[in-house]
PDB file of N, CA and C in Angstrom:
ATOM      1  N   UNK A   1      -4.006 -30.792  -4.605  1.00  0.00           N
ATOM      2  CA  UNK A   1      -4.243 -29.378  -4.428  1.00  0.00           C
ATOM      3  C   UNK A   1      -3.045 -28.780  -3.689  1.00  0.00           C
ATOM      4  N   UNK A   2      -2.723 -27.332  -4.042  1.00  0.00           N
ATOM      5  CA  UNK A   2      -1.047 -26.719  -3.369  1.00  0.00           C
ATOM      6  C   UNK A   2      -1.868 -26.527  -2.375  1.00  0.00           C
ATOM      7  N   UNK A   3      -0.786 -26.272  -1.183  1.00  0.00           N
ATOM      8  CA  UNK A   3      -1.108 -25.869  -0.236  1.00  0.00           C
ATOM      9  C   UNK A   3      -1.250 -24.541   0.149  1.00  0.00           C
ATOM     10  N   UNK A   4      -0.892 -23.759  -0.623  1.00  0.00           N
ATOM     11  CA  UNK A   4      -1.091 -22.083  -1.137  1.00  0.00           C
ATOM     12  C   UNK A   4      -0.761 -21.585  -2.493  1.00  0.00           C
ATOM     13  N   UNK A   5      -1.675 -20.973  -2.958  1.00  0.00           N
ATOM     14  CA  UNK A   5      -1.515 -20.004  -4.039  1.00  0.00           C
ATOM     15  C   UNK A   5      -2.117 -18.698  -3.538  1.00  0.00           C
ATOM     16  N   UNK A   6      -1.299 -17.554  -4.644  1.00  0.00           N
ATOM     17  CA  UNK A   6      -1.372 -16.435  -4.511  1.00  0.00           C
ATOM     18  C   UNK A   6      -2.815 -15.969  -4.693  1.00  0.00           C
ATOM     19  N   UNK A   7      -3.187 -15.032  -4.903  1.00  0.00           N
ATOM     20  CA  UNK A   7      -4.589 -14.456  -5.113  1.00  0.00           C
ATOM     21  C   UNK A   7      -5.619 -14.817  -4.752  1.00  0.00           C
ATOM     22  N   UNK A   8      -6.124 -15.681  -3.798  1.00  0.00           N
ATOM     23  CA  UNK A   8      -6.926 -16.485  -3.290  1.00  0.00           C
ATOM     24  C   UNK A   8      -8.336 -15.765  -3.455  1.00  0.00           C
ATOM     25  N   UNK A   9      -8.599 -14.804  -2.891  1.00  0.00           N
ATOM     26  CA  UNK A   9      -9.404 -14.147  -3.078  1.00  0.00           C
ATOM     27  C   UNK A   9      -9.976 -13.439  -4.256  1.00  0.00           C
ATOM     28  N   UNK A  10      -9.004 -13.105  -5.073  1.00  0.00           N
ATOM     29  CA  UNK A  10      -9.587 -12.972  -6.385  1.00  0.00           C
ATOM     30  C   UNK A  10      -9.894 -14.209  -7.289  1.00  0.00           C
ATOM     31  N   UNK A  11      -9.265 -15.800  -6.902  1.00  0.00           N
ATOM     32  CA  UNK A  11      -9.866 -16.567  -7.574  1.00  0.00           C
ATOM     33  C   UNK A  11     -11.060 -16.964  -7.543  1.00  0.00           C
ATOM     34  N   UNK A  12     -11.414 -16.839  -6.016  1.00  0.00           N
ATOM     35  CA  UNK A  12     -13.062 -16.808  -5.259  1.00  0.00           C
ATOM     36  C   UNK A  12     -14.081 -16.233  -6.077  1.00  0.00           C
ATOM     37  N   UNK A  13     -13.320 -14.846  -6.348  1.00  0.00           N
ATOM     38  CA  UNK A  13     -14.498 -14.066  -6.859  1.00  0.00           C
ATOM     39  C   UNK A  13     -14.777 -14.535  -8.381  1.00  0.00           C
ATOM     40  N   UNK A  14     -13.788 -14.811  -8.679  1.00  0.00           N
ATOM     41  CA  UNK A  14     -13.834 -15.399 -10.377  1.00  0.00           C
ATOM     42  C   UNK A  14     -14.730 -16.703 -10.370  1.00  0.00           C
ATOM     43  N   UNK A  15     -14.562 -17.507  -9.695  1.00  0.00           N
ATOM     44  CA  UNK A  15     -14.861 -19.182 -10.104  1.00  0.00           C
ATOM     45  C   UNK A  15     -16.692 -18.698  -9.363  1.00  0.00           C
ATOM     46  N   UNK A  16     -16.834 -17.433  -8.310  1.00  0.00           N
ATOM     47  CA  UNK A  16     -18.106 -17.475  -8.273  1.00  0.00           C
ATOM     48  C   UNK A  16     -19.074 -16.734  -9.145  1.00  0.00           C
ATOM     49  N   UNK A  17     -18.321 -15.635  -9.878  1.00  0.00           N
ATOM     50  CA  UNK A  17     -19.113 -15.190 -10.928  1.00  0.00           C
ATOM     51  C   UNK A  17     -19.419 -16.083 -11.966  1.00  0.00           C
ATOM     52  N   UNK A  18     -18.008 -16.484 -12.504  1.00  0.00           N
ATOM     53  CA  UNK A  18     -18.557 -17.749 -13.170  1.00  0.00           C
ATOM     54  C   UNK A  18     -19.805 -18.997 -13.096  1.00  0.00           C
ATOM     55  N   UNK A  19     -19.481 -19.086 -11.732  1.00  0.00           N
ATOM     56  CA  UNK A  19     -20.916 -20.251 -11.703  1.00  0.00           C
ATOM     57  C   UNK A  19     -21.726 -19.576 -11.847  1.00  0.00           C
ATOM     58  N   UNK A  20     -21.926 -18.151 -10.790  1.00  0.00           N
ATOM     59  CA  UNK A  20     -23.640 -17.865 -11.046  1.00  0.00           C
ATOM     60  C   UNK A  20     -23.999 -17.319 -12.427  1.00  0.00           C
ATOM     61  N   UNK A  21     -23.010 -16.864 -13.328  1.00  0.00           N
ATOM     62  CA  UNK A  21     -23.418 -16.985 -14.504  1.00  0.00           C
ATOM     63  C   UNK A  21     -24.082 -18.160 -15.274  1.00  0.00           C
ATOM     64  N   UNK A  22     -23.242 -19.268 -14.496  1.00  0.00           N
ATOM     65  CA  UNK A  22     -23.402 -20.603 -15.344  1.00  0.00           C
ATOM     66  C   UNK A  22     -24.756 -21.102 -15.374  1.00  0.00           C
ATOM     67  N   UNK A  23     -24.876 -20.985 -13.680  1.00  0.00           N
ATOM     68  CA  UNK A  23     -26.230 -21.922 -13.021  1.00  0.00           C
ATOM     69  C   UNK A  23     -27.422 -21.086 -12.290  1.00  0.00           C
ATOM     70  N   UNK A  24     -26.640 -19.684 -12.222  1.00  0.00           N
ATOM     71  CA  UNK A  24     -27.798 -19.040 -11.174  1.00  0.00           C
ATOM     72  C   UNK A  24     -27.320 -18.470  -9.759  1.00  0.00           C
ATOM     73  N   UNK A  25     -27.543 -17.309  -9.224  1.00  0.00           N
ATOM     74  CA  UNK A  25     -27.044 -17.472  -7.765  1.00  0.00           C
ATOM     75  C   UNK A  25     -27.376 -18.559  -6.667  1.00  0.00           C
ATOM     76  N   UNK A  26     -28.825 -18.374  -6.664  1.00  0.00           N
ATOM     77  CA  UNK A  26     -29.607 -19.792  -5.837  1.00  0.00           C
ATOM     78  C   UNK A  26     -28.778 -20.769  -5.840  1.00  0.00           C
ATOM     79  N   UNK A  27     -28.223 -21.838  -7.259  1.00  0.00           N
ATOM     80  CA  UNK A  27     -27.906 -22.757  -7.574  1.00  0.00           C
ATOM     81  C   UNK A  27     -26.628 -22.798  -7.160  1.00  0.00           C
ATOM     82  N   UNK A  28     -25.520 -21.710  -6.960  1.00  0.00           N
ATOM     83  CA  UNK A  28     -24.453 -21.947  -6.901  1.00  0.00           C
ATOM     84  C   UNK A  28     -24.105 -22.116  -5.373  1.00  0.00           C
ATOM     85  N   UNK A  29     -23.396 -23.356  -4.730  1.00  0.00           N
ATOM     86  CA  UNK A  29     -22.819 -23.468  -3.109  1.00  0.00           C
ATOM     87  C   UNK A  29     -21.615 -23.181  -2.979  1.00  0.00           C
ATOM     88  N   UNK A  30     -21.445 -23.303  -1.804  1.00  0.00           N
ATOM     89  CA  UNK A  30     -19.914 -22.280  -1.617  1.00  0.00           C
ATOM     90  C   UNK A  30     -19.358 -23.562  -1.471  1.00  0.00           C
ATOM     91  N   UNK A  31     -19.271 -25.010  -1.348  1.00  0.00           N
ATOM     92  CA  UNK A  31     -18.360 -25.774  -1.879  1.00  0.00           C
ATOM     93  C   UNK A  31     -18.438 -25.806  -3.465  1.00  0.00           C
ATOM     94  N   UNK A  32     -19.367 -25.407  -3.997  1.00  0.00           N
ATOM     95  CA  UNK A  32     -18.413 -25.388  -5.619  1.00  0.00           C
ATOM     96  C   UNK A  32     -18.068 -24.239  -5.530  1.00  0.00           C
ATOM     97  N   UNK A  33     -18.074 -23.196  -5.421  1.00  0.00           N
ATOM     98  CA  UNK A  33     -17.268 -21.943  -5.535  1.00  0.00           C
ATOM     99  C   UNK A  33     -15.934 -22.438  -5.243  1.00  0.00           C
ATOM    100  N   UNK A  34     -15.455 -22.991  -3.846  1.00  0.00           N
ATOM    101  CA  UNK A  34     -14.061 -23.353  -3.386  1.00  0.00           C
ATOM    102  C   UNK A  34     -13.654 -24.385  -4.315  1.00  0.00           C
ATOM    103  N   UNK A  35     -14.125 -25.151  -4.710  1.00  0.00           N
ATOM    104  CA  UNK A  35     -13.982 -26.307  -6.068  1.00  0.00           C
ATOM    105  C   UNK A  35     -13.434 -25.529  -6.937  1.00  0.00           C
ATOM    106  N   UNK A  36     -14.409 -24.819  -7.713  1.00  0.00           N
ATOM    107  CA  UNK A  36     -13.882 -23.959  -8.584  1.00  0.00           C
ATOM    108  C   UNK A  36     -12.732 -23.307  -8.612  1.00  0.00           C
ATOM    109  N   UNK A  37     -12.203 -22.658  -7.210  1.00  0.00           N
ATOM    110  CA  UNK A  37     -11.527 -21.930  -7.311  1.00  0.00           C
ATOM    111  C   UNK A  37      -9.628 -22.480  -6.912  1.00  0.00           C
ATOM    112  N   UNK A  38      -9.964 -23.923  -6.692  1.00  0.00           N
ATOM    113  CA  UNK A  38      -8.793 -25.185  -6.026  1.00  0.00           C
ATOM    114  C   UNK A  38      -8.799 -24.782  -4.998  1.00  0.00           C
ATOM    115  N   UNK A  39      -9.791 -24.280  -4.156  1.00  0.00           N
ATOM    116  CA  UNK A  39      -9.516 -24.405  -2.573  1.00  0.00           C
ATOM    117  C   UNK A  39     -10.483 -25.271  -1.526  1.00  0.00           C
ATOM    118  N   UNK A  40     -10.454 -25.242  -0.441  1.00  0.00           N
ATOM    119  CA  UNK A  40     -11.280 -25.957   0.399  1.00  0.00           C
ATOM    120  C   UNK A  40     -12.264 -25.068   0.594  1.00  0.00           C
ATOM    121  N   UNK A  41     -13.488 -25.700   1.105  1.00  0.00           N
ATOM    122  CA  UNK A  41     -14.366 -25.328   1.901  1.00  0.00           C
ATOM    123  C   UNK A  41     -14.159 -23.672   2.803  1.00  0.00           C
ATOM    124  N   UNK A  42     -13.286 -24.441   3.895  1.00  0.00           N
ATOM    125  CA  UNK A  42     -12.724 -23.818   4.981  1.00  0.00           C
ATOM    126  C   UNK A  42     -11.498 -22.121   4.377  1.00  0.00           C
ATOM    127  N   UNK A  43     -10.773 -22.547   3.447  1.00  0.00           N
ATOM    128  CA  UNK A  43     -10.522 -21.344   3.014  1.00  0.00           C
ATOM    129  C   UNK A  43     -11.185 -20.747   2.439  1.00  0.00           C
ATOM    130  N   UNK A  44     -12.107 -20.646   2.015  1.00  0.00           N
ATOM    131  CA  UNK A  44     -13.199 -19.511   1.393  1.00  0.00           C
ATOM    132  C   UNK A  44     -13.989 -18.771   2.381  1.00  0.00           C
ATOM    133  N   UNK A  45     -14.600 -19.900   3.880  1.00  0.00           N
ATOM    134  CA  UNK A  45     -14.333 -18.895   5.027  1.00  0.00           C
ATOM    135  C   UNK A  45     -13.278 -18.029   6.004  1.00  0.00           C
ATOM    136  N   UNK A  46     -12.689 -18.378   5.279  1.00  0.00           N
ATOM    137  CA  UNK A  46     -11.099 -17.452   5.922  1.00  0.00           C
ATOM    138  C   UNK A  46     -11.142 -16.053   4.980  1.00  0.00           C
ATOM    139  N   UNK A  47     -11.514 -15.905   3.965  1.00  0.00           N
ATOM    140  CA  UNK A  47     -12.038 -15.027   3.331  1.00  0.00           C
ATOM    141  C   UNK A  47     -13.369 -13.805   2.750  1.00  0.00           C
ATOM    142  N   UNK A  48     -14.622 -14.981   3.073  1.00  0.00           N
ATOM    143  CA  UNK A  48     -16.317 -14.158   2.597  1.00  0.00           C
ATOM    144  C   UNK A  48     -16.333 -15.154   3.810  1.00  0.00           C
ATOM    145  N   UNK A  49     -17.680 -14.583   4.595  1.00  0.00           N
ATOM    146  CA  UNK A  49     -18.296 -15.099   5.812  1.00  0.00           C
ATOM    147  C   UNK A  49     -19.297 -15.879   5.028  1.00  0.00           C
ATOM    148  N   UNK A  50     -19.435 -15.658   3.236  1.00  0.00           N
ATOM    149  CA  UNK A  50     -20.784 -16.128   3.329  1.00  0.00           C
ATOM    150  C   UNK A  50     -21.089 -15.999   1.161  1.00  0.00           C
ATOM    151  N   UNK A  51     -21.749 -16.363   0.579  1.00  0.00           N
ATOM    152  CA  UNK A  51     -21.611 -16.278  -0.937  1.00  0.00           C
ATOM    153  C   UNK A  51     -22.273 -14.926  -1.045  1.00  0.00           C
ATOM    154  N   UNK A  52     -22.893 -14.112  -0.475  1.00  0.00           N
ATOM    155  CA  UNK A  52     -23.337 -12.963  -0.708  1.00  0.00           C
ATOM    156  C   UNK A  52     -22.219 -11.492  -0.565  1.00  0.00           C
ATOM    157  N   UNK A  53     -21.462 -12.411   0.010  1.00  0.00           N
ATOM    158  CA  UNK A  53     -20.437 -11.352   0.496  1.00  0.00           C
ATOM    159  C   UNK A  53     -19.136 -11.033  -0.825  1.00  0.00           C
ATOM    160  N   UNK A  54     -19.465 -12.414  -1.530  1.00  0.00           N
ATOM    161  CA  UNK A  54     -18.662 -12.118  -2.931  1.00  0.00           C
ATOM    162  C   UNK A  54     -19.664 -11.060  -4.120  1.00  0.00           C
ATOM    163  N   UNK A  55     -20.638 -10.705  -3.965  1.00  0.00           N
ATOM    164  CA  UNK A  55     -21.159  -9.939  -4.472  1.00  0.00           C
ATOM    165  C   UNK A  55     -20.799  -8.666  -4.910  1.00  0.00           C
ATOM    166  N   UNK A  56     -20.390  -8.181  -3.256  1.00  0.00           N
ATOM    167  CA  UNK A  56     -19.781  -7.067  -2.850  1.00  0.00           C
ATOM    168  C   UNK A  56     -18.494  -6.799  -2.853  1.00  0.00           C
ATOM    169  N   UNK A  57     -17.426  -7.705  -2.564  1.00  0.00           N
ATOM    170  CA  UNK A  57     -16.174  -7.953  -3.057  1.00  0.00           C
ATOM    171  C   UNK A  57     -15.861  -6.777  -3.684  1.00  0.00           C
ATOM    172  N   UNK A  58     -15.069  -5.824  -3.346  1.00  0.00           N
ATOM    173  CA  UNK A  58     -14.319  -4.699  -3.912  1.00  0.00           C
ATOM    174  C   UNK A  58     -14.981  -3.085  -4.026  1.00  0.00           C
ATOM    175  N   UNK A  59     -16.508  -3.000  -3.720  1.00  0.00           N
ATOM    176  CA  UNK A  59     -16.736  -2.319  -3.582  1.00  0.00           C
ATOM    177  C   UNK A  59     -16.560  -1.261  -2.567  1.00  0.00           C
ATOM    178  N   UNK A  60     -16.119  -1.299  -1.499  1.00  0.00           N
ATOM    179  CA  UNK A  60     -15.335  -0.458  -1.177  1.00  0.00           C
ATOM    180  C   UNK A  60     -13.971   0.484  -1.638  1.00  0.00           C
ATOM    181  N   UNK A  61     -13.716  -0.085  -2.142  1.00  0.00           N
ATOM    182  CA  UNK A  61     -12.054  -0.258  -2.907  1.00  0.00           C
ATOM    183  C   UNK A  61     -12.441   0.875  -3.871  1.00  0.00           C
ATOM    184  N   UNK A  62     -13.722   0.068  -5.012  1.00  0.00           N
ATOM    185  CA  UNK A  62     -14.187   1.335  -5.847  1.00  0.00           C
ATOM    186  C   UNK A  62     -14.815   2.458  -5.116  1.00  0.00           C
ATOM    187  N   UNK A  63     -15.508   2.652  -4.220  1.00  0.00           N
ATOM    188  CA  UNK A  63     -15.798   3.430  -4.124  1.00  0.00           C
ATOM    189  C   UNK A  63     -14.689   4.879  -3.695  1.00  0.00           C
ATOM    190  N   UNK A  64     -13.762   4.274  -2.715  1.00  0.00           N
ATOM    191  CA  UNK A  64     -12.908   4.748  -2.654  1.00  0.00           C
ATOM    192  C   UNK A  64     -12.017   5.620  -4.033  1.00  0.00           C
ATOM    193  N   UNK A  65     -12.024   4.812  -4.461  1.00  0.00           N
ATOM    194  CA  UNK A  65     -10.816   5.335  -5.752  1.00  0.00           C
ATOM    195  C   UNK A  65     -12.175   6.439  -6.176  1.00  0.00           C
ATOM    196  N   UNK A  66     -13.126   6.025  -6.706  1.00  0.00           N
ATOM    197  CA  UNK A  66     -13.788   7.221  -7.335  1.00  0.00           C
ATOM    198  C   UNK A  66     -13.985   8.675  -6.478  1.00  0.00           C
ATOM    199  N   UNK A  67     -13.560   7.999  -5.317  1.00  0.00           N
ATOM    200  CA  UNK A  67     -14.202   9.610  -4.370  1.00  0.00           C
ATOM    201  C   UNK A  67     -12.734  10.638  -4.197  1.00  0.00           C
ATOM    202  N   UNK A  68     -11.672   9.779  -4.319  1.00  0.00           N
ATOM    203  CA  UNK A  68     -10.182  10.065  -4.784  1.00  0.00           C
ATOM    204  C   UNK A  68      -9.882  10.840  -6.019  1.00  0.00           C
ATOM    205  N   UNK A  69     -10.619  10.218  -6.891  1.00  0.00           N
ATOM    206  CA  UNK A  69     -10.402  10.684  -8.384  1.00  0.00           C
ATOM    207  C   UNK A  69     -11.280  11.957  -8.426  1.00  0.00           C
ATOM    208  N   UNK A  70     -12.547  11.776  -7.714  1.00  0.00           N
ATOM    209  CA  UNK A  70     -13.252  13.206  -8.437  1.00  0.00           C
ATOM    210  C   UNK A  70     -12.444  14.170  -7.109  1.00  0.00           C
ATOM    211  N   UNK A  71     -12.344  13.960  -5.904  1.00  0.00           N
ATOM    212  CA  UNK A  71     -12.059  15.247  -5.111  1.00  0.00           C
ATOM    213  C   UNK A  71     -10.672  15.542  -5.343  1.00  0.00           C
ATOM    214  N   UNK A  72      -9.708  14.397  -6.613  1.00  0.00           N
ATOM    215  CA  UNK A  72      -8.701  15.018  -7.439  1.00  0.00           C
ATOM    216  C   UNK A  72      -8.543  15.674  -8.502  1.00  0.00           C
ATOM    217  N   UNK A  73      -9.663  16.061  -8.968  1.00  0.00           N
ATOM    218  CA  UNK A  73      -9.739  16.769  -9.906  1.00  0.00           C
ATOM    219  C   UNK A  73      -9.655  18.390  -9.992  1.00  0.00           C
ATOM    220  N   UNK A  74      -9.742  18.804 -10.917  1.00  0.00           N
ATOM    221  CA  UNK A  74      -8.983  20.311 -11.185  1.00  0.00           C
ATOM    222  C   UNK A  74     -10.502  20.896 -10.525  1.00  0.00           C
ATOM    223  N   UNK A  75     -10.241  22.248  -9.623  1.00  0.00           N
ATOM    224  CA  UNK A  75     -11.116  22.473  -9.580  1.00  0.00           C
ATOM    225  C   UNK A  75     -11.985  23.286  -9.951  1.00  0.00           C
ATOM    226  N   UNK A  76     -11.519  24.080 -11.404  1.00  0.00           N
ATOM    227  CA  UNK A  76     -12.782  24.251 -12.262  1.00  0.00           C
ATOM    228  C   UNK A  76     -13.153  23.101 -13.281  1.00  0.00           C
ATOM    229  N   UNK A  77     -13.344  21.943 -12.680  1.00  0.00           N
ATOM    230  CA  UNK A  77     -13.439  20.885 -13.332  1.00  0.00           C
ATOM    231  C   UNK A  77     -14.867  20.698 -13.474  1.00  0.00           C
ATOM    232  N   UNK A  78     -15.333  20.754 -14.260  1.00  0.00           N
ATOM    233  CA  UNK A  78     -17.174  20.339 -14.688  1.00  0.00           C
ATOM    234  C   UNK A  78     -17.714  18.999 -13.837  1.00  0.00           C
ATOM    235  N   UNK A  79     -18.894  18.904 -12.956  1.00  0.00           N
ATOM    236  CA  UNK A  79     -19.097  17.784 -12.823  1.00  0.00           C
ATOM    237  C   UNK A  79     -19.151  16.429 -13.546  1.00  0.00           C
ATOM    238  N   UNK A  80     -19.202  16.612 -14.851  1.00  0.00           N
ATOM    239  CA  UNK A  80     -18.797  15.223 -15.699  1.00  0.00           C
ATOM    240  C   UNK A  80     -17.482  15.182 -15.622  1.00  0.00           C
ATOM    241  N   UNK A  81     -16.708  16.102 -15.746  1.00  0.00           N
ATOM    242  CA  UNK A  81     -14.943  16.176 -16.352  1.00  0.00           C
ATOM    243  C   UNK A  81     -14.668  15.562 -14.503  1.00  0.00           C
ATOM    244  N   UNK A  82     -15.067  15.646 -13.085  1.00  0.00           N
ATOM    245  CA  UNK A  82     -14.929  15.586 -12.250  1.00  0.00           C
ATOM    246  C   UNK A  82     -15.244  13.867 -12.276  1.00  0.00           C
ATOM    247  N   UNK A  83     -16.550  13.510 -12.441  1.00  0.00           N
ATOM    248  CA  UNK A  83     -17.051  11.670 -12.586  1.00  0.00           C
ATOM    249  C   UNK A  83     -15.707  11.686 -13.668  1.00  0.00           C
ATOM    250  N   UNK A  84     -15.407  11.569 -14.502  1.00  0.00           N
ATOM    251  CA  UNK A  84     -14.350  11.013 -15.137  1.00  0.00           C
ATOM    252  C   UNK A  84     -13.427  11.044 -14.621  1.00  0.00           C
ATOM    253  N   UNK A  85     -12.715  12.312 -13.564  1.00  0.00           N
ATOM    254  CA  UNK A  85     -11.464  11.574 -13.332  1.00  0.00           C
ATOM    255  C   UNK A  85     -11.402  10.684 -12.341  1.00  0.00           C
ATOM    256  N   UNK A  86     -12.885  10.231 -11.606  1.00  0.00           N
ATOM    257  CA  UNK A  86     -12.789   9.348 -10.881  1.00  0.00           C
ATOM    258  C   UNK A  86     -12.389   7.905 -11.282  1.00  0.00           C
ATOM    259  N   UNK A  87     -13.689   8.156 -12.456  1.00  0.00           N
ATOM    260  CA  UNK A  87     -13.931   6.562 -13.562  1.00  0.00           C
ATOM    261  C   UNK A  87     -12.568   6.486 -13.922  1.00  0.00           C
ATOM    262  N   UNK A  88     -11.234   6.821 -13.995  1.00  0.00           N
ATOM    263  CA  UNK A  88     -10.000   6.898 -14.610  1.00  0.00           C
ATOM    264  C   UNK A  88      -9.323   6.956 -13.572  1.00  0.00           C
ATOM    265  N   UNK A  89      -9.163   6.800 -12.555  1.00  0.00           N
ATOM    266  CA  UNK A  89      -8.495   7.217 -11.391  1.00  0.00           C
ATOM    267  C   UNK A  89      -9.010   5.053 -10.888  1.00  0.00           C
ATOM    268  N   UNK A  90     -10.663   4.728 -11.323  1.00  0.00           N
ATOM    269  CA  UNK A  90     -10.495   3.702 -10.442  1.00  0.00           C
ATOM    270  C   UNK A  90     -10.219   2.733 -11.610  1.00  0.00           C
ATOM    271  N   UNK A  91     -10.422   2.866 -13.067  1.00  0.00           N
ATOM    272  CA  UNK A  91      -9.808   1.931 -13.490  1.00  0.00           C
ATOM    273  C   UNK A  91      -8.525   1.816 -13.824  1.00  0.00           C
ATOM    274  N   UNK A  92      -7.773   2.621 -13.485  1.00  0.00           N
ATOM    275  CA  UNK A  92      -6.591   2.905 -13.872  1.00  0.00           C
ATOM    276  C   UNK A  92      -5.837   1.626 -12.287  1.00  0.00           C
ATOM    277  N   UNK A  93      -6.360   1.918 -11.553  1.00  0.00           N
ATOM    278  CA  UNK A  93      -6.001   1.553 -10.338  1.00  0.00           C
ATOM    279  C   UNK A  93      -6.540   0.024 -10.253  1.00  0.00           C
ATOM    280  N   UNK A  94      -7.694  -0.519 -10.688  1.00  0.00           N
ATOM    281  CA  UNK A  94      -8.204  -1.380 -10.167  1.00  0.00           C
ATOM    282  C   UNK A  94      -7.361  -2.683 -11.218  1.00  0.00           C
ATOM    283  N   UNK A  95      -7.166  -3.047 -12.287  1.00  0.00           N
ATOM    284  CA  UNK A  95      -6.269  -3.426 -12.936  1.00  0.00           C
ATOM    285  C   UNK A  95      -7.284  -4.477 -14.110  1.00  0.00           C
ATOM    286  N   UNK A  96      -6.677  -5.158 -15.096  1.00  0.00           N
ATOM    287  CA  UNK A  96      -7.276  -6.052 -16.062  1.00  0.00           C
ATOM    288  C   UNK A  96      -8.018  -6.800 -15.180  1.00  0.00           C
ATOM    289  N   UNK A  97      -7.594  -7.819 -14.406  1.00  0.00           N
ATOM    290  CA  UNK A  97      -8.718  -8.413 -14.072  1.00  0.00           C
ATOM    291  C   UNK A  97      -9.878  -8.142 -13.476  1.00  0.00           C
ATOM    292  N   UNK A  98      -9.530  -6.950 -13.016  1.00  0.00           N
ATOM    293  CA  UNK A  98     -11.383  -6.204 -12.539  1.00  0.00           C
ATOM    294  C   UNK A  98     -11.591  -5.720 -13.636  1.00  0.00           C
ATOM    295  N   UNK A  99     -11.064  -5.054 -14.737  1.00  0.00           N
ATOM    296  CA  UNK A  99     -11.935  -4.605 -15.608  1.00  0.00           C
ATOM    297  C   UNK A  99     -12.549  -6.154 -16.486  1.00  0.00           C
ATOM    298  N   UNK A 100     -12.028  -7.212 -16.136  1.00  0.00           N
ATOM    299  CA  UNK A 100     -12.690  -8.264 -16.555  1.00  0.00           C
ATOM    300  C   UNK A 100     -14.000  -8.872 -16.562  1.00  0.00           C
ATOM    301  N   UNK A 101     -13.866  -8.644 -15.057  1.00  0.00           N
ATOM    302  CA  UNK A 101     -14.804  -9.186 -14.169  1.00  0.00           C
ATOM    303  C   UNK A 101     -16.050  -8.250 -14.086  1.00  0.00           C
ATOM    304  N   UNK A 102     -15.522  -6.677 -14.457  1.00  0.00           N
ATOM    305  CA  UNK A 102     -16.833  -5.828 -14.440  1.00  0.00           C
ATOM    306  C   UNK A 102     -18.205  -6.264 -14.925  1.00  0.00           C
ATOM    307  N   UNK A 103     -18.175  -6.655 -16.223  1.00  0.00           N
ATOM    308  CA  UNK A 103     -19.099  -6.679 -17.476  1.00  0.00           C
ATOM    309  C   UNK A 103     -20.039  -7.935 -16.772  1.00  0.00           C
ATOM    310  N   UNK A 104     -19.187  -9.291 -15.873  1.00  0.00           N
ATOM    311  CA  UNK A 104     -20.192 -10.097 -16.263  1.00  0.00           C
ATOM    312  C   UNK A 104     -20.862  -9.979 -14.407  1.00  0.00           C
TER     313      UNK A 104
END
């Protein structure tokens, strides 16, 4: 195993959606999450205090961008035309692999 790779945290979130897709949330432990993801134990607490906390993972981030995008919008902007330029403002921002990760 390297002793660092980049993205650490987004591999977390990947190798844990993945399992609980695979097996279930219940079923999935945060040593296979760190398995999954080529890290230890111990670095995955350097990151989530906890497997519930990958749940949430980025939601701040979105929420942010959407509250960016609509209070950037034109302001005779329709409240839908306003939610869209959020929805476009956070995927524009958030990049392929979150729009990856959205769906599952």
């Amino acid at each position: 195993m390297a002793r660092w790779q980049p993205d650490t945290p987004q591999r977390l979130v990947v190798a844990a959606v993945d399992l609980f897709i695979e097996q279930g949330y219940d079923a999935t432990t945060v040593a296979q999450i760190a398995e999954r993801a080529g890290v230890t134990k111990s670095t995955f607490f350097r990151h989530f205090s906890d497997k519930r906390e990958l749940l949430v993972a980025g939601q701040e981030t979105l929420s942010r961008l959407l509250a960016e995008g609509i209070a950037e919008a034109p302001a005779d902007a329709s409240p839908l035309q306003a939610v869209a330029a959020g929805l476009e403002r956070a995927s524009t921002a958030l990049g392929p692999a979150s729009r990856e990760l959205a769906p599952a």
